[in-house]
PDB file of N, CA and C in Angstrom:
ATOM      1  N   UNK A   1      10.733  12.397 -78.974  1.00  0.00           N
ATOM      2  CA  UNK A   1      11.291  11.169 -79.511  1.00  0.00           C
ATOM      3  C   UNK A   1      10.574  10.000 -78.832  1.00  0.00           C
ATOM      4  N   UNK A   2      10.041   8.914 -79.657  1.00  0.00           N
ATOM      5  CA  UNK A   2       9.463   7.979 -78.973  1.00  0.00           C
ATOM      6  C   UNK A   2      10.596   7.021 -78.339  1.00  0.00           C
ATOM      7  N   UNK A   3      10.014   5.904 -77.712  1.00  0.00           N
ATOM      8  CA  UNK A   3      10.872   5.118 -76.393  1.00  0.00           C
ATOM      9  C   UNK A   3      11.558   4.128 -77.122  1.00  0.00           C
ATOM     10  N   UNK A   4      10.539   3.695 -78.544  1.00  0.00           N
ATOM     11  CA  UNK A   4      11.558   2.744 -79.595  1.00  0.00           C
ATOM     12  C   UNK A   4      12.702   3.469 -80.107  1.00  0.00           C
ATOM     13  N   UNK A   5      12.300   4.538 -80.577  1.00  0.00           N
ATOM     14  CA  UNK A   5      13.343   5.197 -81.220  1.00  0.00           C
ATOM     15  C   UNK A   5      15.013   5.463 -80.094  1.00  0.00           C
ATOM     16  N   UNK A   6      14.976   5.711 -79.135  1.00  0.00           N
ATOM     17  CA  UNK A   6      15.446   5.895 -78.225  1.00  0.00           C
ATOM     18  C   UNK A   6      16.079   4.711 -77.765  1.00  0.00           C
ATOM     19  N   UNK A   7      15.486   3.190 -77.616  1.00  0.00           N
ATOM     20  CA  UNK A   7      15.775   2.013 -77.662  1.00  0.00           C
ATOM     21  C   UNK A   7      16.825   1.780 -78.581  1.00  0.00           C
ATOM     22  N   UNK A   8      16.145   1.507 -80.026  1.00  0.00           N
ATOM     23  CA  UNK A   8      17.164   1.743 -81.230  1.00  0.00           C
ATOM     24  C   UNK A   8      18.669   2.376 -81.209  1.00  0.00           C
ATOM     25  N   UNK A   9      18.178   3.447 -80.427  1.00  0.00           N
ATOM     26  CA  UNK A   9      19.719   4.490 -80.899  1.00  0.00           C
ATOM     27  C   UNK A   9      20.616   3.812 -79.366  1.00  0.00           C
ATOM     28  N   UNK A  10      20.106   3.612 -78.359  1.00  0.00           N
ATOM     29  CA  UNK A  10      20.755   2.809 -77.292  1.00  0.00           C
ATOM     30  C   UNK A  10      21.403   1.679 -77.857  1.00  0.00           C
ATOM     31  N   UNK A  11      20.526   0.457 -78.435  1.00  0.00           N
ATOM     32  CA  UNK A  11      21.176  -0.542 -79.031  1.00  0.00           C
ATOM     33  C   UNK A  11      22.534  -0.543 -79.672  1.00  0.00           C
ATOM     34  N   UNK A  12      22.274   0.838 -80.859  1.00  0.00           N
ATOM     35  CA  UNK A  12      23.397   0.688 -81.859  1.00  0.00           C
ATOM     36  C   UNK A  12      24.207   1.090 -80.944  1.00  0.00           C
ATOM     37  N   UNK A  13      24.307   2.228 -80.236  1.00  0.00           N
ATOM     38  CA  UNK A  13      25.143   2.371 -79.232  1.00  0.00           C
ATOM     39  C   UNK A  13      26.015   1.302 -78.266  1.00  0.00           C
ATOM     40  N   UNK A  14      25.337   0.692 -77.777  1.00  0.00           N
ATOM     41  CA  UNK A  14      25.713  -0.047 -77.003  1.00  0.00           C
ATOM     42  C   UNK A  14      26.364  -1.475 -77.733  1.00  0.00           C
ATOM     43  N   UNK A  15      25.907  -1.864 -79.086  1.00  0.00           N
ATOM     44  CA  UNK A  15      26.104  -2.861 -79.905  1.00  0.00           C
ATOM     45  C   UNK A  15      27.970  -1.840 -80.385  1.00  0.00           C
ATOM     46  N   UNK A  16      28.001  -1.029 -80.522  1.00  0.00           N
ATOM     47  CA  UNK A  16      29.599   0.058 -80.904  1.00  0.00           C
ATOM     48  C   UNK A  16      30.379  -0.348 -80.409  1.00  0.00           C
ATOM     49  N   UNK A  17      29.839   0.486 -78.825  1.00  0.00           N
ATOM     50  CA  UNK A  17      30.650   0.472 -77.686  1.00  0.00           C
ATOM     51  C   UNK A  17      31.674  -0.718 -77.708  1.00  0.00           C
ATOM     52  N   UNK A  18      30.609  -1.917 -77.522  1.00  0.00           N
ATOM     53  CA  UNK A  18      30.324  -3.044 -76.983  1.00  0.00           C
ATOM     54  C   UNK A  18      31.940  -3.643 -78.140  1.00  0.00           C
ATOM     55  N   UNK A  19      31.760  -3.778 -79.507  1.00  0.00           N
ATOM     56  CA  UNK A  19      32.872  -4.157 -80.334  1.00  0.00           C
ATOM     57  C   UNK A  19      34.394  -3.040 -79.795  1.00  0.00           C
ATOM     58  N   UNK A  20      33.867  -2.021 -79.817  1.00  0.00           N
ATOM     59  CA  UNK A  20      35.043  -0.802 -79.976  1.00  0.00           C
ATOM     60  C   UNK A  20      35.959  -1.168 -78.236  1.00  0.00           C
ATOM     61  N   UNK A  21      35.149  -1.923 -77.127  1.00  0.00           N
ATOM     62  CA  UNK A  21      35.942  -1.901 -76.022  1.00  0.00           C
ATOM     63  C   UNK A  21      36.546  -3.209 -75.519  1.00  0.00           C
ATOM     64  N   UNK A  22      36.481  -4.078 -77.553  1.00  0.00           N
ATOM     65  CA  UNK A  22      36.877  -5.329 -77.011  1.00  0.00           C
ATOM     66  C   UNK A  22      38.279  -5.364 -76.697  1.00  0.00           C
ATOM     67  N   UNK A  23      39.344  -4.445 -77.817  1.00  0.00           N
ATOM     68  CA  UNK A  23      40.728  -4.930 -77.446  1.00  0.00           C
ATOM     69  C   UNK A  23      41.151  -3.613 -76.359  1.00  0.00           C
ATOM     70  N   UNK A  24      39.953  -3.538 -75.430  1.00  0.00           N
ATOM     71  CA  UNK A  24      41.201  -2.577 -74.026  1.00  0.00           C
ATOM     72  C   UNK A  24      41.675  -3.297 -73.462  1.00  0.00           C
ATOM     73  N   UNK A  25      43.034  -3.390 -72.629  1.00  0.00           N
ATOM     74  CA  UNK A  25      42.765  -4.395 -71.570  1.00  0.00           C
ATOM     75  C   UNK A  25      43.455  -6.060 -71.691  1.00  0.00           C
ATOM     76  N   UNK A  26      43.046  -6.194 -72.903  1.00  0.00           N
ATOM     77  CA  UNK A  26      42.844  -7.636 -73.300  1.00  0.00           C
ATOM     78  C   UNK A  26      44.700  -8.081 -73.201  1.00  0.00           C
ATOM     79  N   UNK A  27      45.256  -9.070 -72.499  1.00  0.00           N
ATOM     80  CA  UNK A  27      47.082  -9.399 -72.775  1.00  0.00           C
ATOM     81  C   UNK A  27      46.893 -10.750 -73.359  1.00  0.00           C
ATOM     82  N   UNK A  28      47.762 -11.446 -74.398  1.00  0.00           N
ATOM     83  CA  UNK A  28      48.377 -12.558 -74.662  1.00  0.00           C
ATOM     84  C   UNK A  28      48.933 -12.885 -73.885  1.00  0.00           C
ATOM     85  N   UNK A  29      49.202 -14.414 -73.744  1.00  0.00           N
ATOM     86  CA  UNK A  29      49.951 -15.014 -73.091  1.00  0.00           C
ATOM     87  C   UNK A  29      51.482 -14.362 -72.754  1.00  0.00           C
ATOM     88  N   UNK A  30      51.300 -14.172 -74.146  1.00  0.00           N
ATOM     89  CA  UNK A  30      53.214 -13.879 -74.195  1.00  0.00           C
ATOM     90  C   UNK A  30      53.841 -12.280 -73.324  1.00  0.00           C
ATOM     91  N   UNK A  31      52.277 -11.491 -73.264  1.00  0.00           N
ATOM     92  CA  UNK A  31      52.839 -10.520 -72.411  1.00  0.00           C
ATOM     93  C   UNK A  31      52.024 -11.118 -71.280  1.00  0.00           C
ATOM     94  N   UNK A  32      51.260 -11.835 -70.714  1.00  0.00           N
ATOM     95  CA  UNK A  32      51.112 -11.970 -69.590  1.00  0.00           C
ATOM     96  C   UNK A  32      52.290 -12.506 -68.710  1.00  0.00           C
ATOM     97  N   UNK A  33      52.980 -13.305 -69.458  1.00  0.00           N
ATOM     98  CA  UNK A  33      54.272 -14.513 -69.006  1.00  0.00           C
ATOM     99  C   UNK A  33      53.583 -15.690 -68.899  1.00  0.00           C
ATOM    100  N   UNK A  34      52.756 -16.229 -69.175  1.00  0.00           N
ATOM    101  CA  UNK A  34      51.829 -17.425 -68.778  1.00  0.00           C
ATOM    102  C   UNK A  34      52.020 -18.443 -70.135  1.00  0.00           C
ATOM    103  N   UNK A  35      52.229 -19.845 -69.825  1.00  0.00           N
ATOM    104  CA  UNK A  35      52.314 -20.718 -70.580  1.00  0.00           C
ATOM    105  C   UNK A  35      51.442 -20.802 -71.300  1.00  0.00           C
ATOM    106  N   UNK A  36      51.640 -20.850 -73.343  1.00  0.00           N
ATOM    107  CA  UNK A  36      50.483 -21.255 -73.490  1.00  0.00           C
ATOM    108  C   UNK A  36      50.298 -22.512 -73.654  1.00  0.00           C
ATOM    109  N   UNK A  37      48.709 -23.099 -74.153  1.00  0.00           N
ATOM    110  CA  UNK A  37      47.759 -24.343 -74.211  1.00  0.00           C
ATOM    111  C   UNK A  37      48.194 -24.607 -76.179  1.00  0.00           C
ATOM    112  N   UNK A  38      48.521 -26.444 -75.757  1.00  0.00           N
ATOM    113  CA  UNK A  38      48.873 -26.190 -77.143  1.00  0.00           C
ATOM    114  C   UNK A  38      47.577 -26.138 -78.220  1.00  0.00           C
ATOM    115  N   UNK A  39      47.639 -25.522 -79.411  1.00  0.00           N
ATOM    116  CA  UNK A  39      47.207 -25.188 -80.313  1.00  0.00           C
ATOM    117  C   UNK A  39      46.562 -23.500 -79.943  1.00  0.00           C
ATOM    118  N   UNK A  40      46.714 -23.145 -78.979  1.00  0.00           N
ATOM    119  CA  UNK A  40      46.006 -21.961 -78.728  1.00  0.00           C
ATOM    120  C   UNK A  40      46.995 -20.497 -79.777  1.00  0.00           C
ATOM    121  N   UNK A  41      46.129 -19.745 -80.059  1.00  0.00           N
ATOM    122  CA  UNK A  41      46.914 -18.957 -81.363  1.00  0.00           C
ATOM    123  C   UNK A  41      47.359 -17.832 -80.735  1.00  0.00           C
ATOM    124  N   UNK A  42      48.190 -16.862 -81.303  1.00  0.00           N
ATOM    125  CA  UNK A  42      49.147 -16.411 -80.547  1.00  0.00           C
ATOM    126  C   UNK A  42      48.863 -15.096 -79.858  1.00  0.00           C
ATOM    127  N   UNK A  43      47.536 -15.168 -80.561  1.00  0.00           N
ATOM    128  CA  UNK A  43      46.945 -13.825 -80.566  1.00  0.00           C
ATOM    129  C   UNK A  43      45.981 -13.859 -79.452  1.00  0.00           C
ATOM    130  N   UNK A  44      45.653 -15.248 -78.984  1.00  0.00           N
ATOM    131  CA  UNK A  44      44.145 -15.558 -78.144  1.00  0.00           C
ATOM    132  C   UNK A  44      44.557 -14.952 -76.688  1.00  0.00           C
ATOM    133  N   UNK A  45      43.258 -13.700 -75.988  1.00  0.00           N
ATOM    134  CA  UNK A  45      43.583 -13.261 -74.610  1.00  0.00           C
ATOM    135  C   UNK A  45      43.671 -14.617 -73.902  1.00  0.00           C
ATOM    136  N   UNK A  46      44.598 -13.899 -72.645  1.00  0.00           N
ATOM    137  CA  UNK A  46      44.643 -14.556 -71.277  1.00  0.00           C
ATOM    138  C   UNK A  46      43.224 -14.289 -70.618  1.00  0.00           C
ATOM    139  N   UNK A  47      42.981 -13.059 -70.272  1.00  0.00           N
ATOM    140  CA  UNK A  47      42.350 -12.591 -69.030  1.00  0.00           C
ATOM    141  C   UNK A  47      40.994 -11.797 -69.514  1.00  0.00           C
ATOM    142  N   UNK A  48      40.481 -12.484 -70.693  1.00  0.00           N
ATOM    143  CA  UNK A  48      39.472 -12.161 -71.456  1.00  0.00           C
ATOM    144  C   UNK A  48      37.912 -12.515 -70.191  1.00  0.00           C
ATOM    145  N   UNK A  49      37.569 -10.791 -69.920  1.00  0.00           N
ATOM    146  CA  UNK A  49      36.598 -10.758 -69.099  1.00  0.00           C
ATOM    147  C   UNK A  49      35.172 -10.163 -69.835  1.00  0.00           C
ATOM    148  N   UNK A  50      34.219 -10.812 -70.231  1.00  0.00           N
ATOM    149  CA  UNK A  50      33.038  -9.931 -71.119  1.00  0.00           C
ATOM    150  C   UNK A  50      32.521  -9.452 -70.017  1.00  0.00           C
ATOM    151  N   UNK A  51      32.527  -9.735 -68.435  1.00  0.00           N
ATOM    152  CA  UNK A  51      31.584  -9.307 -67.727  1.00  0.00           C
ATOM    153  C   UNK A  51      31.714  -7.634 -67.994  1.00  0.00           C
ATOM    154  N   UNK A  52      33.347  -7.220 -67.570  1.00  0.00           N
ATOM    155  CA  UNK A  52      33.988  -5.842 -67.502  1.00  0.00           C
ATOM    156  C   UNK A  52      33.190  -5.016 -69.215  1.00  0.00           C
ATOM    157  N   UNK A  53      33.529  -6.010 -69.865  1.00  0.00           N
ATOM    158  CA  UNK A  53      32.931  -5.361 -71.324  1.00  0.00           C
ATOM    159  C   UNK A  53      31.637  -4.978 -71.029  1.00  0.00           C
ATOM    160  N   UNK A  54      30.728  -5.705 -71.175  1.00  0.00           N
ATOM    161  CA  UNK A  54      29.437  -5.401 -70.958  1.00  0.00           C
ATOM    162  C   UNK A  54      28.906  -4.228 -69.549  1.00  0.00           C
ATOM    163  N   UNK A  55      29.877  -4.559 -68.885  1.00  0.00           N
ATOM    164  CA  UNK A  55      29.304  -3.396 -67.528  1.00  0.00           C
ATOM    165  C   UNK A  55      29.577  -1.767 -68.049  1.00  0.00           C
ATOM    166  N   UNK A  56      31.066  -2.149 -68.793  1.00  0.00           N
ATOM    167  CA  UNK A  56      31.653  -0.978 -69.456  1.00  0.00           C
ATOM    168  C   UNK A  56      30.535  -0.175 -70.867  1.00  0.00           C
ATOM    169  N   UNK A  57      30.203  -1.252 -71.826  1.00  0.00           N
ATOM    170  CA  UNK A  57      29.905  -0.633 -73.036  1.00  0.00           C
ATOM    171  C   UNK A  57      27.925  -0.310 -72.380  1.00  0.00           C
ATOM    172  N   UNK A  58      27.352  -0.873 -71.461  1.00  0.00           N
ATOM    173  CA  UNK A  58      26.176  -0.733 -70.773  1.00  0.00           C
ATOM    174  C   UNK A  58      26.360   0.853 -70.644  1.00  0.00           C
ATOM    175  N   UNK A  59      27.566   1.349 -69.212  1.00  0.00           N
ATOM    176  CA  UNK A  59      27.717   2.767 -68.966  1.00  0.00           C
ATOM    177  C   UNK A  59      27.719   3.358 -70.059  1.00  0.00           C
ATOM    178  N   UNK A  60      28.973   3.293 -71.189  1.00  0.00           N
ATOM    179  CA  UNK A  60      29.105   4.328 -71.722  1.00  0.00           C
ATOM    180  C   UNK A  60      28.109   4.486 -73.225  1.00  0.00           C
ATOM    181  N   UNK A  61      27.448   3.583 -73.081  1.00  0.00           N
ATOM    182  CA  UNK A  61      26.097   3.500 -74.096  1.00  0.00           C
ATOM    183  C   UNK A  61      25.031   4.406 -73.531  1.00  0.00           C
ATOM    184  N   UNK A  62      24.770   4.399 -72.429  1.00  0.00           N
ATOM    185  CA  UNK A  62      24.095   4.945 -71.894  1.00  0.00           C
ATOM    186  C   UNK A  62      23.815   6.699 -71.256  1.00  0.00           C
ATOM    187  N   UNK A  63      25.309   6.866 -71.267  1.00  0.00           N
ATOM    188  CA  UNK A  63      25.730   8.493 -71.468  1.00  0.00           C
ATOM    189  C   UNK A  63      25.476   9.059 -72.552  1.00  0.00           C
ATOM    190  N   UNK A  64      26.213   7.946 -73.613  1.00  0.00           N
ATOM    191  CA  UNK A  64      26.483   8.566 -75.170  1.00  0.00           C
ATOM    192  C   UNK A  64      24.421   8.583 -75.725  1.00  0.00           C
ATOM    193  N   UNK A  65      23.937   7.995 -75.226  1.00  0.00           N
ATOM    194  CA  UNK A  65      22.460   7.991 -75.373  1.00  0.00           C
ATOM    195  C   UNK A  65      21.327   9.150 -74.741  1.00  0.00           C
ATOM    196  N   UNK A  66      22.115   9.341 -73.362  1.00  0.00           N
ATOM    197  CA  UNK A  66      21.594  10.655 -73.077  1.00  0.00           C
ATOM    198  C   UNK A  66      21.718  11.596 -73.684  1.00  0.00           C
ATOM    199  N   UNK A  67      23.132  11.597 -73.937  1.00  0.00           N
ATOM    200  CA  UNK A  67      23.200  13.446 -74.420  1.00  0.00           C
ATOM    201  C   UNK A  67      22.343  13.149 -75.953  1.00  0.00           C
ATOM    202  N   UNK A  68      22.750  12.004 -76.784  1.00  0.00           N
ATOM    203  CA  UNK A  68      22.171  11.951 -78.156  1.00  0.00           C
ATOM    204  C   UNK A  68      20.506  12.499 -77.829  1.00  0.00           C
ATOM    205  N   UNK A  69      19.793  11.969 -77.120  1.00  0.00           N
ATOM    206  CA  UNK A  69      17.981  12.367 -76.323  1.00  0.00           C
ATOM    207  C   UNK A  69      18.293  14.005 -76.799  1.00  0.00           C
ATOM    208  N   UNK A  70      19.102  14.472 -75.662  1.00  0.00           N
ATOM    209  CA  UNK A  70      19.025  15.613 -75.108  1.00  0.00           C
ATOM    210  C   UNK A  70      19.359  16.168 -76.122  1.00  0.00           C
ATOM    211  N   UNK A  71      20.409  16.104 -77.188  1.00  0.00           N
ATOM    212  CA  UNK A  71      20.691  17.317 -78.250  1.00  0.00           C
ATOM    213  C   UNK A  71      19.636  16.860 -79.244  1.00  0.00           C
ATOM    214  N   UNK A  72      18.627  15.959 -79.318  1.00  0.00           N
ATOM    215  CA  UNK A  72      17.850  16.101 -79.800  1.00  0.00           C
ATOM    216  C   UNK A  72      16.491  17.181 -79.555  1.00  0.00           C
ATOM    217  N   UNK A  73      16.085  16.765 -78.159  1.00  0.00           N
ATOM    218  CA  UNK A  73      15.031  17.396 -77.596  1.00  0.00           C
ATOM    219  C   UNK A  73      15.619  19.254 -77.851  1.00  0.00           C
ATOM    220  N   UNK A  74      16.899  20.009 -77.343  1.00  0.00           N
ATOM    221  CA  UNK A  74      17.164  20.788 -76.932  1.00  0.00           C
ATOM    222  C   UNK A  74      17.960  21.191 -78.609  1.00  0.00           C
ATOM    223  N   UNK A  75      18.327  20.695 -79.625  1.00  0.00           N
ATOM    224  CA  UNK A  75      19.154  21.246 -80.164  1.00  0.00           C
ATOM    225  C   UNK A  75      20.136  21.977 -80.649  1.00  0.00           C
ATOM    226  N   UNK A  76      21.080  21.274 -79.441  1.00  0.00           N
ATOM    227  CA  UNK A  76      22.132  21.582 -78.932  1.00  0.00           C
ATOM    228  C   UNK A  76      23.534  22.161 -80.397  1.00  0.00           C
ATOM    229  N   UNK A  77      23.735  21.184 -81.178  1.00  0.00           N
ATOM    230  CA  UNK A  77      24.569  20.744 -82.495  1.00  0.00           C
ATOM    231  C   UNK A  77      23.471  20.498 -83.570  1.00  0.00           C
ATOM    232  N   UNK A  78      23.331  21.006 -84.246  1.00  0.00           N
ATOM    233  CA  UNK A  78      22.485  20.849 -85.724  1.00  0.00           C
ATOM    234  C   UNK A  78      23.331  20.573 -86.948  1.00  0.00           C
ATOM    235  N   UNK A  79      22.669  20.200 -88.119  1.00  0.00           N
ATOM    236  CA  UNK A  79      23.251  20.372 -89.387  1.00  0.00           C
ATOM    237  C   UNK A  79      23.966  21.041 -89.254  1.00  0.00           C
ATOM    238  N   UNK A  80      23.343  22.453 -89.590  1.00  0.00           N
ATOM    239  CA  UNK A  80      24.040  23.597 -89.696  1.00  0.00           C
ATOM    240  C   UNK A  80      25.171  24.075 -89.297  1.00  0.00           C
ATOM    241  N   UNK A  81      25.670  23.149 -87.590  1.00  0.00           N
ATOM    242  CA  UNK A  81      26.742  23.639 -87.254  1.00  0.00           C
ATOM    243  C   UNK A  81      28.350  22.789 -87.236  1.00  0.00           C
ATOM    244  N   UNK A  82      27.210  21.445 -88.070  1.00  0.00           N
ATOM    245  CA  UNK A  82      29.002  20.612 -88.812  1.00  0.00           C
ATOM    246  C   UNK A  82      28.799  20.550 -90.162  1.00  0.00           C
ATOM    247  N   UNK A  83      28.095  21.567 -90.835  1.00  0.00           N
ATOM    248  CA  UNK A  83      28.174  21.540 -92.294  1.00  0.00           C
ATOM    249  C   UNK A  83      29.218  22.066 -92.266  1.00  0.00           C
ATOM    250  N   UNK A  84      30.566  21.564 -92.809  1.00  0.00           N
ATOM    251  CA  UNK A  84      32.392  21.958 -93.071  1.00  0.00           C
ATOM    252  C   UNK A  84      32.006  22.605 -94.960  1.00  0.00           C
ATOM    253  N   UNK A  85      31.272  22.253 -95.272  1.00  0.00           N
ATOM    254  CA  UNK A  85      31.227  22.248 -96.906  1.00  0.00           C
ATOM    255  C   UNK A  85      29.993  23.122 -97.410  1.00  0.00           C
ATOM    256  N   UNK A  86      30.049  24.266 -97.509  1.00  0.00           N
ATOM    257  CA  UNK A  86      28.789  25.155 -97.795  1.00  0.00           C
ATOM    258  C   UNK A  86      28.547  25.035 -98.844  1.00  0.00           C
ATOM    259  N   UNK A  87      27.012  25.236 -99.601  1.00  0.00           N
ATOM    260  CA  UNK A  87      26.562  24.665-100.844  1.00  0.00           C
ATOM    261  C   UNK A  87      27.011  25.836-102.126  1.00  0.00           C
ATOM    262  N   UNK A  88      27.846  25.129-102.776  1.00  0.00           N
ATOM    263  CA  UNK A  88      28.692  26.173-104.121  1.00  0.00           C
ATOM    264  C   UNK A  88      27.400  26.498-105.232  1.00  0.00           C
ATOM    265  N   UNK A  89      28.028  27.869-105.404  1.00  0.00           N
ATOM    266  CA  UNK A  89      26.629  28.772-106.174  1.00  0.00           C
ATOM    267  C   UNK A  89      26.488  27.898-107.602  1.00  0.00           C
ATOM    268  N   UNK A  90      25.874  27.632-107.960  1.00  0.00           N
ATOM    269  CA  UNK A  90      25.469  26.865-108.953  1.00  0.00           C
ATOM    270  C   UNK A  90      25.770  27.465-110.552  1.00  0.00           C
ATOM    271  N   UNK A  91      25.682  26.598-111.857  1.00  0.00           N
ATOM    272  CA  UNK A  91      26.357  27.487-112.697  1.00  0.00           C
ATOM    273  C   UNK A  91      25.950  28.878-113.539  1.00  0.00           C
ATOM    274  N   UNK A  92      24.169  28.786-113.087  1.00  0.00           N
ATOM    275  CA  UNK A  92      24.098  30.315-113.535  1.00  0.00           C
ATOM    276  C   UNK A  92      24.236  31.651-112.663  1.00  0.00           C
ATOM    277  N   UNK A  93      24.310  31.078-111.189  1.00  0.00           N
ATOM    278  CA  UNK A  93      24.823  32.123-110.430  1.00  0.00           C
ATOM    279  C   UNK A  93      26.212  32.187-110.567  1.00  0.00           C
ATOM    280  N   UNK A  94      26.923  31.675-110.895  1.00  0.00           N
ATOM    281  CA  UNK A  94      28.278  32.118-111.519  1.00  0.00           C
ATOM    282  C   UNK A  94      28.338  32.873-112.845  1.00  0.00           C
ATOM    283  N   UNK A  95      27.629  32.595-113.772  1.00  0.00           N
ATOM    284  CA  UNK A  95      27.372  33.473-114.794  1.00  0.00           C
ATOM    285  C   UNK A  95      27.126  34.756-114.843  1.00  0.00           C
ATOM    286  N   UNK A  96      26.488  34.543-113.776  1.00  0.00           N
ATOM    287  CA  UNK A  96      25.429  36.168-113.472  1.00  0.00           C
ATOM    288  C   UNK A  96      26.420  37.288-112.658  1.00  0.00           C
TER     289      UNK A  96
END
């Protein structure tokens, strides 16, 4: 596998992660107990940290990128072994 390709699949990875680990963590005011700012909406975090995001979706981009390398190089999981739906005999092999 070349180093772009590998880049690429890191990115999307890490671009996933990165959305998928926005609401961990994250409290409203209203469960923090903290006053809110007026016009602020009801939904907006308190303790909204991207550093934690980014350190977070960095790691686990980066695992989920290894093994993706590695079951490539090693072919670990193939087609073959999440095809759920095997290919139905077609209509003259049913005839026959």
């Amino acid at each position: 596998m070349q180093i772009t390709s590998i880049l690429a699949v890191y990115f999307l990875f890490w671009v996933m992660t990165a959305f998928v680990m926005l609401p961990f963590g994250v409290r409203t005011a209203d469960e923090a107990g903290v006053a809110k700012v007026p016009g602020q909406a009801d939904s907006a975090p308190v303790n909204f940290q991207p550093k934690k995001i980014l350190v977070r979706a960095t790691l686990i981009a980066t695992v989920l990128t290894t093994l993706f390398v590695l079951n490539f190089e090693y072919g670990w999981v193939g087609v073959d072994d999440i095809n759920f739906f095997p290919e139905r005999p077609t209509i003259a092999e049913q005839v026959n």
